[in-house]
C-alpha atoms as a PDB file:
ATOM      1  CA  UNK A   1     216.304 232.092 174.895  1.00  0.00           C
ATOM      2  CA  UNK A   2     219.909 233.943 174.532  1.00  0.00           C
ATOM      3  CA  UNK A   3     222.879 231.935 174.112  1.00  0.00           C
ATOM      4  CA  UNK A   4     226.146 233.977 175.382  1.00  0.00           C
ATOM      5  CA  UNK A   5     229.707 233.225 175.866  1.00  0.00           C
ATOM      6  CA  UNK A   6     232.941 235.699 176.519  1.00  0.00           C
ATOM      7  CA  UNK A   7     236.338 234.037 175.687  1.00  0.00           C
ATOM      8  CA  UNK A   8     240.030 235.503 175.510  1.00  0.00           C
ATOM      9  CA  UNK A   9     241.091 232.387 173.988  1.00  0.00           C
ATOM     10  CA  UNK A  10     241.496 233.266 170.180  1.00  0.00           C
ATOM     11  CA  UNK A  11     241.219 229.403 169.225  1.00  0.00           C
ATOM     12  CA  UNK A  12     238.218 228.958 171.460  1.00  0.00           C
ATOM     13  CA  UNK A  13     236.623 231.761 169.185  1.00  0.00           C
ATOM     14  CA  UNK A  14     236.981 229.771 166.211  1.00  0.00           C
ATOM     15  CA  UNK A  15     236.100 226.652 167.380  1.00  0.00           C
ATOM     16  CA  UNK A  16     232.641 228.347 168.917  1.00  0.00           C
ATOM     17  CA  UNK A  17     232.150 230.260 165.512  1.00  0.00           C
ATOM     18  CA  UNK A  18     232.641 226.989 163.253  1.00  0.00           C
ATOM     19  CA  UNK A  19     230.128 225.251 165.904  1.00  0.00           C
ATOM     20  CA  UNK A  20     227.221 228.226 165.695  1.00  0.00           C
ATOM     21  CA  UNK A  21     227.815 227.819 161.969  1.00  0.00           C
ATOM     22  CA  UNK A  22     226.614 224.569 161.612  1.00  0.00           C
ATOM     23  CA  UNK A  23     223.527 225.347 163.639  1.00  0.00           C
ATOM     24  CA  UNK A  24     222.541 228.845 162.527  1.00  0.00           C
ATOM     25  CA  UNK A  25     219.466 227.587 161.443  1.00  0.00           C
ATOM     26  CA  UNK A  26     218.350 227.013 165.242  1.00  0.00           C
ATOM     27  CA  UNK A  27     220.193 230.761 166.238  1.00  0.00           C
ATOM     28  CA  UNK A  28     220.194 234.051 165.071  1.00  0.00           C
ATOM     29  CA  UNK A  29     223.167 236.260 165.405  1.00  0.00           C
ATOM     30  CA  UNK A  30     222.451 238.766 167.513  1.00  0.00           C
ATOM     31  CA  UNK A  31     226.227 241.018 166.516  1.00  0.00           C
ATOM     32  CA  UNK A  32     226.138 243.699 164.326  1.00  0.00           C
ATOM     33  CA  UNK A  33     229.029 245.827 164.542  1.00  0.00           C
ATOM     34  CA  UNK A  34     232.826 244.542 165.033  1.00  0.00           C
ATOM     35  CA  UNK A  35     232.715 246.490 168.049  1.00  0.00           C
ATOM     36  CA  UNK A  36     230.177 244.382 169.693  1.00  0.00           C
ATOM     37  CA  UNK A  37     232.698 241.648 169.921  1.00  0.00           C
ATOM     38  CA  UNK A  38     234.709 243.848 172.083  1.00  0.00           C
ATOM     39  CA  UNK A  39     232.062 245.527 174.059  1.00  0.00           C
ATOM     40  CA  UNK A  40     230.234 243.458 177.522  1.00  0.00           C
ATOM     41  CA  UNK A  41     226.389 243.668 176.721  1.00  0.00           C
ATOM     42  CA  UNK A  42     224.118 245.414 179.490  1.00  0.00           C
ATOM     43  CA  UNK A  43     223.146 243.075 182.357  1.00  0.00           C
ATOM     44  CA  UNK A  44     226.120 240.278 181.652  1.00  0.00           C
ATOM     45  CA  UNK A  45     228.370 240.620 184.794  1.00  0.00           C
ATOM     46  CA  UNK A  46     232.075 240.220 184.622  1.00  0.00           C
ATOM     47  CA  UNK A  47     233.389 237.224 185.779  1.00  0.00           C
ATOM     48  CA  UNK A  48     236.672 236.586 187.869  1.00  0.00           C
ATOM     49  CA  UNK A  49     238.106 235.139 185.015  1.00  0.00           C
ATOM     50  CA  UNK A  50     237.162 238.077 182.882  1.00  0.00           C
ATOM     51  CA  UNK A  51     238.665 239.995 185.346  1.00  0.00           C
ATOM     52  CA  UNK A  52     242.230 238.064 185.535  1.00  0.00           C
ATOM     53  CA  UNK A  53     242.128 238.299 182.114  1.00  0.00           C
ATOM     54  CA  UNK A  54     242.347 241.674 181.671  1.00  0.00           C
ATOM     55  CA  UNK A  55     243.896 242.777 184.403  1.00  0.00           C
ATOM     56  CA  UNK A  56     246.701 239.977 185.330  1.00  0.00           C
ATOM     57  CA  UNK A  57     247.370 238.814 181.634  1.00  0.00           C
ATOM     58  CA  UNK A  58     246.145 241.891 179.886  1.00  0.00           C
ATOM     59  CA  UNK A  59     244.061 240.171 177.200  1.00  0.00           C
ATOM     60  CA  UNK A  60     241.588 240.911 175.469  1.00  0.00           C
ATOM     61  CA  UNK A  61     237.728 239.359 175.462  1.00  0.00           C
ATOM     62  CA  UNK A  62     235.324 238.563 172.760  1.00  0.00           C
ATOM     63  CA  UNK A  63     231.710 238.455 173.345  1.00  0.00           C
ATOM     64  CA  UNK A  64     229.209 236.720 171.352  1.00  0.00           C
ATOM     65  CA  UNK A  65     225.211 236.447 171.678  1.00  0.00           C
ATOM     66  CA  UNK A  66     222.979 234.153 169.751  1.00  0.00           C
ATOM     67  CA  UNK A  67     219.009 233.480 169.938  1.00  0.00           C
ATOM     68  CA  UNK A  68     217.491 231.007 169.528  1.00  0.00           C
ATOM     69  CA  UNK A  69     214.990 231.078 166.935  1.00  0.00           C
END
């Protein structure tokens, strides 16, 4: 299966990234291009907290996809 989370939260980023690290040998990473970070993939809806996020705090949101292998 696909593993996806969206954050805003620049430290929750990290945190996520050092975790997928340490199991990248159960997940491929599915990004390519930096821009894929900033763009929603096809068929994930927004959330309401997506939405406050951009629209009441004006922040922006990082998407990430893994699989798992």
């Amino acid at each position: 299966g696909e593993f996806r989370f969206g954050t805003d939260h620049a430290v929750y980023v990290r945190h996520a990234l050092m975790v997928m690290r340490r199991h990248r040998a159960q997940f491929d990473w599915l990004i390519e291009d930096p821009e894929d970070f900033q763009q929603r993939p096809g068929g994930w809806p927004e959330t309401r907290y997506e939405h406050k996020a951009r629209t009441v705090y004006g922040h922006e949101v990082w998407y990430f996809r893994w699989r798992r292998t």
